[in-house]
Protein backbone atom coordinates (compact mmCIF):
# COMPACT_ATOMS: atom_id res chain seq x y z
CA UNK A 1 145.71 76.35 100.12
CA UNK A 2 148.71 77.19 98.15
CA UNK A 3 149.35 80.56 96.97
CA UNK A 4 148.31 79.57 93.35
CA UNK A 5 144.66 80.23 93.10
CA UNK A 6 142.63 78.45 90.08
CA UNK A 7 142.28 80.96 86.82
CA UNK A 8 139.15 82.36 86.60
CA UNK A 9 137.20 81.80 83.17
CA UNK A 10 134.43 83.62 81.42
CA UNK A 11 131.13 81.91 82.95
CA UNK A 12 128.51 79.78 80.73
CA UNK A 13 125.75 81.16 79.48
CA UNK A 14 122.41 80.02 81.30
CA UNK A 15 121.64 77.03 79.49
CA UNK A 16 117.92 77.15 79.76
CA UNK A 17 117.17 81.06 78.89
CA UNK A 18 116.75 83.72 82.15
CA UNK A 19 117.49 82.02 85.57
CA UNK A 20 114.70 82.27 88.32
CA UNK A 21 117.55 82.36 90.53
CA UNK A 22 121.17 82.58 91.40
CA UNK A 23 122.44 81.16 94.50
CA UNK A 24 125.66 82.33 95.77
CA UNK A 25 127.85 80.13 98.13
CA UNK A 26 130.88 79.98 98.68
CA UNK A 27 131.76 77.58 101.50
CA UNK A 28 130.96 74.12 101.49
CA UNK A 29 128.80 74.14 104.23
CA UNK A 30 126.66 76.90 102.23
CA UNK A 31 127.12 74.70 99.37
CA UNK A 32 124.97 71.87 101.52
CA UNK A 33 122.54 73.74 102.96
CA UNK A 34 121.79 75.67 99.98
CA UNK A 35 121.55 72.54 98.22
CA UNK A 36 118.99 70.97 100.68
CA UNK A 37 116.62 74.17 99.68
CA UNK A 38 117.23 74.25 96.32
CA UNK A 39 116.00 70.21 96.16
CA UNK A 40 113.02 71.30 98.01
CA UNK A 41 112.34 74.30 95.62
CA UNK A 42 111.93 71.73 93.10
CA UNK A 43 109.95 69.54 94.50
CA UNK A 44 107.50 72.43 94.59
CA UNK A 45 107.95 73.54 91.11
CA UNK A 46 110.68 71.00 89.02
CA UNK A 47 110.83 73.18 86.09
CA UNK A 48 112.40 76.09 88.37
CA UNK A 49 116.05 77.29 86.66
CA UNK A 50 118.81 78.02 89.09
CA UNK A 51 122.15 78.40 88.62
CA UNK A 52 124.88 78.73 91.04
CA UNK A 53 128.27 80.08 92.05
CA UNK A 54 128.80 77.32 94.53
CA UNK A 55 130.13 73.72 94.63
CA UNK A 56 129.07 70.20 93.97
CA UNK A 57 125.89 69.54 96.29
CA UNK A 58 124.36 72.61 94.66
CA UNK A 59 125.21 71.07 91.19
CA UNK A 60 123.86 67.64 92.36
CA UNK A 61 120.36 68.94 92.54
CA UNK A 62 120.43 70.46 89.17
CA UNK A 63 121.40 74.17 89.75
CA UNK A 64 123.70 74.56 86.97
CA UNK A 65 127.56 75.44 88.43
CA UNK A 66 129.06 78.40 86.62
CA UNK A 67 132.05 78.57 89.03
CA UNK A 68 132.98 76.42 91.94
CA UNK A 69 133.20 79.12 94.92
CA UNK A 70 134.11 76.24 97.15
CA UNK A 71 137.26 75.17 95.55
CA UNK A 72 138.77 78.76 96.71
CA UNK A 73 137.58 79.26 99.94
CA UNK A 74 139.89 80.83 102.07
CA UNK A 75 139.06 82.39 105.76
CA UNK A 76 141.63 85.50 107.13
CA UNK A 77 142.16 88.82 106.55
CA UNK A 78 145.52 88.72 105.57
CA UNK A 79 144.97 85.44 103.34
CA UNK A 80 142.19 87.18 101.74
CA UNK A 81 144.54 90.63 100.94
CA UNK A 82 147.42 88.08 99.57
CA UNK A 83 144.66 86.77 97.03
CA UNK A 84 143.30 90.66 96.47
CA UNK A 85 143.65 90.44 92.14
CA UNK A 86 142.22 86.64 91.90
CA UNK A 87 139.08 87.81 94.34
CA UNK A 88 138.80 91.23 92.17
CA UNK A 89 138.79 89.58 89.09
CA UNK A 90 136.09 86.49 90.43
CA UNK A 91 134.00 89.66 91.37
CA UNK A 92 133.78 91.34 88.91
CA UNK A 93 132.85 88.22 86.54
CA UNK A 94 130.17 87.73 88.58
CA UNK A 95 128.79 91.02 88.36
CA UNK A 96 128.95 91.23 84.23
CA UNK A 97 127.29 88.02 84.39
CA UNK A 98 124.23 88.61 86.27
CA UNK A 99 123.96 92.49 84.65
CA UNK A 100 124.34 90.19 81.36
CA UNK A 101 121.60 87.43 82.18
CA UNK A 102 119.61 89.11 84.61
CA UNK A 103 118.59 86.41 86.86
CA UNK A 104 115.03 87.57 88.27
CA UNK A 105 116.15 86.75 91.62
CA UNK A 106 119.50 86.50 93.84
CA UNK A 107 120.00 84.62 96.68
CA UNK A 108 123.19 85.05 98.74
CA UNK A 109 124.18 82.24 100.95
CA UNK A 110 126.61 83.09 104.08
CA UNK A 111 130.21 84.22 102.82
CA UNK A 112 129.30 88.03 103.84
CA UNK A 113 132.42 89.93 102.49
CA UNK A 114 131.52 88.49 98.76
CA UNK A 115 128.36 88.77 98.64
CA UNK A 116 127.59 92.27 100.25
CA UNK A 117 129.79 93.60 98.45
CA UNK A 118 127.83 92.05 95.17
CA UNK A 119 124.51 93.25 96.47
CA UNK A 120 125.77 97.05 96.68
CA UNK A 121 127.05 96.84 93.30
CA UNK A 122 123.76 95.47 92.15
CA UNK A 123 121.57 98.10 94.15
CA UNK A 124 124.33 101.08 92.76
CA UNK A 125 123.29 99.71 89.17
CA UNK A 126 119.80 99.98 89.48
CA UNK A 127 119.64 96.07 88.90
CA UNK A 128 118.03 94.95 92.55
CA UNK A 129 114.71 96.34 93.60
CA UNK A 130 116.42 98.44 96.59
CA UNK A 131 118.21 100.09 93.51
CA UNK A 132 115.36 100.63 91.26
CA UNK A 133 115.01 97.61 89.57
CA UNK A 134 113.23 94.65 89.27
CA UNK A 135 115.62 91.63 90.91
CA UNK A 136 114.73 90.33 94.00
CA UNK A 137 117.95 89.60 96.73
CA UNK A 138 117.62 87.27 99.65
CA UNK A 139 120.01 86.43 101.79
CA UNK A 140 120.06 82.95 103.39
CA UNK A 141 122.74 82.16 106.58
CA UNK A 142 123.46 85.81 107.16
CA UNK A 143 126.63 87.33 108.39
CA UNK A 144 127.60 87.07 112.02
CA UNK A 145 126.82 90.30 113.00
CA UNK A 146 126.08 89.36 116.50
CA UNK A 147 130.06 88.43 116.61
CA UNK A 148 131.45 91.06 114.82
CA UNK A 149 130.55 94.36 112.62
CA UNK A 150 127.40 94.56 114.36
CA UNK A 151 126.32 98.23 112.41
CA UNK A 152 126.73 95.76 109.12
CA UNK A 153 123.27 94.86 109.72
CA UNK A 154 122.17 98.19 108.71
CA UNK A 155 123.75 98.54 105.69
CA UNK A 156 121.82 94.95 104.78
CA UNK A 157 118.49 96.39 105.83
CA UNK A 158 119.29 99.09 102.60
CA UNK A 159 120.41 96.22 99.90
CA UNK A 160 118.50 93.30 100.87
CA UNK A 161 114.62 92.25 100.55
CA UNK A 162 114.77 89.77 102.91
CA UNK A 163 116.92 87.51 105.57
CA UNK A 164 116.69 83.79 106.37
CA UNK A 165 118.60 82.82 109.51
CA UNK A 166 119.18 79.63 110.88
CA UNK A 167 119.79 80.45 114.76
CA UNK A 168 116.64 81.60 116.73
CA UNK A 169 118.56 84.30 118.43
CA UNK A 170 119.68 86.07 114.99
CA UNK A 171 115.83 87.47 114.85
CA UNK A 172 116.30 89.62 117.55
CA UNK A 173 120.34 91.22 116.22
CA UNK A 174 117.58 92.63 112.69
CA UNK A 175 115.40 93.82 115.19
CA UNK A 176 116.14 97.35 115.08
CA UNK A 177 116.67 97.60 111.40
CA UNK A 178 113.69 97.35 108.31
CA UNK A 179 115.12 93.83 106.92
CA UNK A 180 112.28 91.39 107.19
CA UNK A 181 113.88 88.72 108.99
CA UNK A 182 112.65 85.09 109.73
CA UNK A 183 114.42 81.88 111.34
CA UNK A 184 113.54 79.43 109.29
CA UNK A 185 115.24 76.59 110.91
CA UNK A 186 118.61 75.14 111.46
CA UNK A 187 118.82 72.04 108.01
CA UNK A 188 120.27 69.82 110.89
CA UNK A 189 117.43 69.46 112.23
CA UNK A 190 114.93 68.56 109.17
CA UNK A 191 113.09 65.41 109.49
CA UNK A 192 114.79 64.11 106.55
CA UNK A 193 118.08 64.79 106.98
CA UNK A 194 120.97 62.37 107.19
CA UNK A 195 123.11 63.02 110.04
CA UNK A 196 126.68 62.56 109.17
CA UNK A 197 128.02 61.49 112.11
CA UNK A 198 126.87 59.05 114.95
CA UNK A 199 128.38 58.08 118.50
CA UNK A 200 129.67 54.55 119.12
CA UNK A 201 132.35 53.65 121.58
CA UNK A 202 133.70 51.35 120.29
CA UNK A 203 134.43 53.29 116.61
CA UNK A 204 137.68 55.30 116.19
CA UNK A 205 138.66 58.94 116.60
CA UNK A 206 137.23 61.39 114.28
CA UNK A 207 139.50 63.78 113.17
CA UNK A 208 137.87 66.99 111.48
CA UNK A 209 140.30 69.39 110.47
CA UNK A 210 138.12 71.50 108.03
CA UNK A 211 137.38 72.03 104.22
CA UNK A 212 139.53 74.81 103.31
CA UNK A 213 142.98 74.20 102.15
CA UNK A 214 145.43 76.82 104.21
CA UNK A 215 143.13 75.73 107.64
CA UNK A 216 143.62 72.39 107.17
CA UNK A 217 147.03 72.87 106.19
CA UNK A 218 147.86 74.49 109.32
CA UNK A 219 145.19 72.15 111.69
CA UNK A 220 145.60 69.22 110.51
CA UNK A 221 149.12 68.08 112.11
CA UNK A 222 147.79 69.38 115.47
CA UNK A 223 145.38 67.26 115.34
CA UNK A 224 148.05 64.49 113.87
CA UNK A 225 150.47 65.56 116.83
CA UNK A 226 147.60 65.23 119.50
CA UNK A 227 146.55 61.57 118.27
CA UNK A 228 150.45 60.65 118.13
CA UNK A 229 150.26 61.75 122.29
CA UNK A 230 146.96 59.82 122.98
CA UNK A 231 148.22 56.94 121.13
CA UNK A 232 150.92 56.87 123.65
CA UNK A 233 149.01 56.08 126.29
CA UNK A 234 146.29 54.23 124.17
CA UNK A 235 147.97 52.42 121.49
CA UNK A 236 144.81 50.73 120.29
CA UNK A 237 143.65 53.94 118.71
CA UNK A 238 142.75 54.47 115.25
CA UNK A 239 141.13 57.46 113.66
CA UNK A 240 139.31 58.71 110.78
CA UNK A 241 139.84 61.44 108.86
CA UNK A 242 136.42 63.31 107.16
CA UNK A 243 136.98 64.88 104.00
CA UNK A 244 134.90 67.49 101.40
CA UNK A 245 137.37 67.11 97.87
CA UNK A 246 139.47 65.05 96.07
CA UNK A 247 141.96 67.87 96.71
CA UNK A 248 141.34 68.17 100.15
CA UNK A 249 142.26 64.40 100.37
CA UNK A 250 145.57 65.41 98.54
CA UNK A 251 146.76 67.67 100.90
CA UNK A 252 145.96 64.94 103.85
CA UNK A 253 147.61 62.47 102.26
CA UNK A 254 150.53 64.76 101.94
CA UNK A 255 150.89 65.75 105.10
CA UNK A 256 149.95 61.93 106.89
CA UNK A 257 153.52 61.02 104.85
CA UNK A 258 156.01 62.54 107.64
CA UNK A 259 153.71 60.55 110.34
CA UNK A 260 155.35 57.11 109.26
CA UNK A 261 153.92 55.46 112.41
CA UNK A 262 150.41 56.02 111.85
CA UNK A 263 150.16 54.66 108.16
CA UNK A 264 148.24 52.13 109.08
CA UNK A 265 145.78 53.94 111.92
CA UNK A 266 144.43 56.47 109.95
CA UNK A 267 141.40 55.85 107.26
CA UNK A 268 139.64 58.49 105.07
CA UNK A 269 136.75 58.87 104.01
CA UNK A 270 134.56 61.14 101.97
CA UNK A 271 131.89 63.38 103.41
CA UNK A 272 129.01 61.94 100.95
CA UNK A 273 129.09 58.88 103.08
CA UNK A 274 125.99 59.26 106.09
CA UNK A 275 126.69 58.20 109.67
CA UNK A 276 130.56 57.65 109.95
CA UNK A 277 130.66 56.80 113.69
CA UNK A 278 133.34 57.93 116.03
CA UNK A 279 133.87 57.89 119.70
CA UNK A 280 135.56 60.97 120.05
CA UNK A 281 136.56 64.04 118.02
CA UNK A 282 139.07 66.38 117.69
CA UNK A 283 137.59 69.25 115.08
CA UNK A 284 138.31 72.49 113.04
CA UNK A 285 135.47 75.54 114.77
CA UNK A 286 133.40 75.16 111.22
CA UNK A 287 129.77 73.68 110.53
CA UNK A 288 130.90 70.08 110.83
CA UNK A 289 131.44 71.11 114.78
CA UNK A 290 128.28 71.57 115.14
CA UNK A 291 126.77 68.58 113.58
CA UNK A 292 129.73 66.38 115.91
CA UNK A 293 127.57 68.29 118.51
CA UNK A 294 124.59 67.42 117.39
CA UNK A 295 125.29 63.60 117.20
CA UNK A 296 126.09 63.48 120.79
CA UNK A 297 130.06 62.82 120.17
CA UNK A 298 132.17 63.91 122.76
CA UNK A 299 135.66 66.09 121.87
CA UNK A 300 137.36 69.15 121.46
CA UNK A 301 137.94 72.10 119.54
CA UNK A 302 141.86 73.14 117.81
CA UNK A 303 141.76 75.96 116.08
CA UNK A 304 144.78 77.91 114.34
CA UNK A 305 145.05 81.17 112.22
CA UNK A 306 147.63 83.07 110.80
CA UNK A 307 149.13 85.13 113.71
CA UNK A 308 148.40 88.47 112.28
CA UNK A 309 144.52 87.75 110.78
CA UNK A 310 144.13 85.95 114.43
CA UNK A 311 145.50 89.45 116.31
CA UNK A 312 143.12 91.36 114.33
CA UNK A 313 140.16 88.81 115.08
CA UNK A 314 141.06 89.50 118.86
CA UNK A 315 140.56 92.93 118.44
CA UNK A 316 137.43 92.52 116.13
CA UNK A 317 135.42 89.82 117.36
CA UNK A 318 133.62 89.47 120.59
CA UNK A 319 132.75 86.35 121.39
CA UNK A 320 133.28 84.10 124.10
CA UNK A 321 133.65 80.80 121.46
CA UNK A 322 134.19 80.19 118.40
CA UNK A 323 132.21 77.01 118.64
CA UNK A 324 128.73 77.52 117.14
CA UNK A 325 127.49 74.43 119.88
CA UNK A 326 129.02 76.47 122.88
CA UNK A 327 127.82 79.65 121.63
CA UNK A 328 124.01 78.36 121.32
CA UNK A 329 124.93 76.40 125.18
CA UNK A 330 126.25 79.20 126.36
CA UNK A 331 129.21 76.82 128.00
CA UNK A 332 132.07 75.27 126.47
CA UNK A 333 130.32 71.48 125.79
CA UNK A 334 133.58 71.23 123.18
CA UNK A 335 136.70 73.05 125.34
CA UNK A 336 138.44 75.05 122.49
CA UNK A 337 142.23 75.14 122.04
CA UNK A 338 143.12 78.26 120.26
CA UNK A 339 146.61 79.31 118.61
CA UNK A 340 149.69 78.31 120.71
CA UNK A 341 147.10 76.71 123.08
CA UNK A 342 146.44 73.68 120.90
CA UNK A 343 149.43 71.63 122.16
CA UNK A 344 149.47 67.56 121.24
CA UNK A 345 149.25 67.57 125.45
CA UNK A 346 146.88 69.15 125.92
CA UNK A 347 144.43 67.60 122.78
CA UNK A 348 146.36 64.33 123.76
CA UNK A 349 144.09 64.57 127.36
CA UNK A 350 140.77 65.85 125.30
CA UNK A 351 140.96 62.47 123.01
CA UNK A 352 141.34 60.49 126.47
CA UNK A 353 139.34 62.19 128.68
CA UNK A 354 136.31 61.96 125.70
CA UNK A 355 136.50 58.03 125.27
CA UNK A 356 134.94 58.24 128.87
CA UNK A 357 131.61 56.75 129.55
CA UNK A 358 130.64 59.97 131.53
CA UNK A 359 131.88 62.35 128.67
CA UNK A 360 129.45 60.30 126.32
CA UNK A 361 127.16 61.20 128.49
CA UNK A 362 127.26 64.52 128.81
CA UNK A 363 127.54 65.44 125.10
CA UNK A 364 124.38 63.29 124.34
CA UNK A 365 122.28 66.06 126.83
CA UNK A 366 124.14 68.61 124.93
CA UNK A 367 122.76 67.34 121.73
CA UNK A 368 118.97 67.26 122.97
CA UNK A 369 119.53 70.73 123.26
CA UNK A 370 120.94 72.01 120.11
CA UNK A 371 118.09 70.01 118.83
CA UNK A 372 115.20 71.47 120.99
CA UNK A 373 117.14 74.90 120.12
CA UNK A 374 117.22 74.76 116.81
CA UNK A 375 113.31 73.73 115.74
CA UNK A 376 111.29 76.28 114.45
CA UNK A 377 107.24 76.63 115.80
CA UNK A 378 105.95 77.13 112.86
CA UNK A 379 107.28 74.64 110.48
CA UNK A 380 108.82 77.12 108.23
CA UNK A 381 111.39 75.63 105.99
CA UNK A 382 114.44 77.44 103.65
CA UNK A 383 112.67 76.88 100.60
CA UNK A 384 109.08 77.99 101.69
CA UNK A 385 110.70 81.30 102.80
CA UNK A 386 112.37 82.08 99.09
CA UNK A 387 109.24 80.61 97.17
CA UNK A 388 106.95 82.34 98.75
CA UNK A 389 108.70 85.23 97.99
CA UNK A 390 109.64 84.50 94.38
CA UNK A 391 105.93 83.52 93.47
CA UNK A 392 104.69 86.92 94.79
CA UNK A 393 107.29 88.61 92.31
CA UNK A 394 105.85 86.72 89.18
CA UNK A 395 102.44 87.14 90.20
C-alpha cells in the first residue's frame, strides 16, 4: 500500500430507514465470510436491512456499503501508527454514524483493534446494551486471543453480547470469562460452498501473495524470485497469480515488469472465479492458506513484515505458526519461511519438492482433517447464531 491512504467521506444515510444491522469488516476474508451469513440471513427473512463497513462480497448480497474497509487494510504495528490521523478520522465517522442512525444491532467481524475499540466507545455512550442501551453487539471471527493479548478476552466479555468463532478450540480460550461463546462452524466447510482452489498435477503454480497492498508489495517478488529459481531447474513451469482488486492487480502488474523473463509464464486471475487448480503453492500466512490447505494442494508458506512490527510480533505473539492449517495440525503440513528466511533457494526447493506425487499425497490427508476439524455437531450455522439472537431482541 502506498503511503497515500483514500480520503475518507461523510457516510450515506441508510437508504431504507433504521438498519437491523451493521456489519463491520475490514479484511477481505471478513468481507467473504460475512457475506456468506448475511445471504443466509436473507434467505430467512429477505426484507432484513443491513448495511456494512466492508467490501464488495458484503455489497453483493445487498448490505448496503457505506465505506469499503477492505480497500485500506493494512496489517503491522508500525504501518498502522504511520496511518494514525486517516484511522482516527475513519473511526470516528463510524461512530457519529451509528450514534446518528442507531442500527438496532452491531455485528463486528474479525479486525480486533477497530472494532473493540468501536464497541467501548459504544458501551461508554450508553448506546450498546452492556452500556445501558438498547443495541445489540456480536462479534463474529473473534480476535486471536489464544496467540496474543490473551487478558483481551476479558475486556470482550464486558462490551460484547455474544461471540461466534469459527475454530472448535476458541470455545474453550472464553471459557473463563461471561461472553456466551459458540463455534458455529468454519464457512469452508458449508455444504454449499465453492472451494476456490482444487489440486491437479498437471495445472501450474499458484502463487498467493495476499490481499493487502504493503504485504503483497513486500511478498510478492519472493515469491517471483523463488519461481525464477524453480524455473531453473524446471523450465516448463508456469504460474498463476490469485487476486482480490482491480488495484491489487495493479500493483502485480507493476511489480511482474522488472521480471522480463516471465512475461509470458505468469497468468492472473480474479478471486470470483471457483476452482482455479494448481499443483503447488507458494502463499502469503492469510485465509486463502487455509483454503490451499483445505483443497489438498501441496506448498509452502513466505511470509515478510516490516522489521520493526515483525520484532515486536516476536516478543508479542506466541505461537508456534503462523499458518492457521499447521496451527489446527499441530505440525507444519505448509513449512513456513519467515523474514530473511524466505530465500528464492530455499522456496525454489518447496515449489519442487511439492510437484511430487508423495507431497500430493500427504497434503490431501491433511485436508480430510481440517475438514473433519472444522464441522460443527450440531449444525449450527453463522447466520442462525445472529438471528436467533436478533429475533429475541424484537420480540
Amino acid at each position: 500500500m502506498s503511503d497515500q491512504l483514500p480520503t475518507t467521506t461523510e457516510f450515506a444515510a441508510p437508504t431504507k430507514g433504521q438498519p437491523d444491522l451493521l456489519i463491520i469488516a475490514g479484511e477481505h476474508s471478513g468481507d467473504e465470510h460475512a457475506a456468506l451469513m448475511v445471504a443466509d440471513m436473507r434467505k430467512q427473512q429477505p426484507d432484513l436491512k443491513v448495511a456494512c463497513l466492508g467490501g464488495e462480497e458484503l455489497q453483493a448480497v445487498g448490505a448496503q456499503l457505506l465505506y469499503d474497509l477492505t480497500a485500506v487494510s493494512i496489517v503491522g504495528f508500525v504501518e498502522v501508527v504511520r496511518h494514525y490521523s486517516f484511522f482516527k478520522d475513519l473511526f470516528d465517522r463510524t461512530l457519529n454514524w451509528i450514534e446518528k442512525y442507531r442500527p438496532k444491532h452491531v455485528c463486528f467481524v474479525d479486525y480486533p483493534g477497530f472494532n473493540l475499540r468501536l464497541a467501548a466507545q459504544l458501551c461508554e455512550r450508553g448506546l450498546s446494551k452492556k452500556g445501558g442501551g438498547d443495541m445489540g453487539l456480536s462479534y463474529y471471527i473473534g480476535p486471536q486471543v489464544w496467540a496474543w493479548k490473551a487478558k483481551r478476552r476479558f475486556k470482550m466479555a464486558e462490551l460484547i453480547d455474544q461471540l461466534g468463532v469459527i475454530f472448535p478450540f476458541e470455545v474453550e480460550c472464553f471459557a473463563d470469562t461471561s461472553l456466551k461463546t459458540e463455534f458455529v462452524g468454519h464457512p469452508f466447510v458449508r455444504e454449499d460452498y465453492e472451494q476456490p482452489f482444487q489440486y491437479d498435477a498437471a495445472a501450474p503454480i499458484l502463487l498467493l501473495p495476499g490481499s493487502r497492498s504493503a504485504a503483497v508489495g513486500r511478498i510478492f517478488p519472493l515469491l517471483l524470485d523463488g519461481f525464477v529459481q524453480a524455473r531453473k531447474q524446471n523450465a516448463h513451469l508456469k504460474a498463476r497469480v490469485v487476486y482480490p482488486s482491480a488495484k491489487i492487480l495493479q500493483l502485480l502488474k507493476a511489480t511482474l515488469a522488472d521480471y522480463a523473463d516471465l512475461q509470458d509464464s505468469i497468468e492472473f486471475i480474479r478471486n470470483t472465479q471457483k476452482s482455479v487448480s494448481a499443483s503447488a503453492v507458494l502463499m502469503s500466512s492469510g485465509t486463502m492458506s487455509l483454503a490451499v490447505a483445505m483443497s489438498g494442494i501441496p506448498g509452502a508458506i513466505a511470509y515478510r513484515l516490516n522489521p520493526l512490527s515483525y520484532w515486536l510480533g516476536k516478543i508479542l505473539v506466541k505461537i508456534e505458526y503462523i499458518g492457521i492449517s499447521n496451527l489446527l495440525l499441530k505440525r507444519p503440513l505448509n513449512p513456513e519461511y519467515l523474514q530473511a528466511a524466505a530465500t528464492p533457494k530455499a522456496l525454489a526447493a518447496e515449489i519442487l519438492r511439492s510437484v511430487q506425487p508423495e507431497d500430493a499425497e500427504n497434503a490431501k490427508r491433511g485436508a480430510d482433517e481440517l475438514h473433519a476439524l472444522l464441522q460443527t455437531d450440531s449444525g449450527l450455522t453463522a447466520a442462525d447464531w445472529l438471528l436467533a439472537t436478533m429475533n429475541d431482541e424484537d420480540s
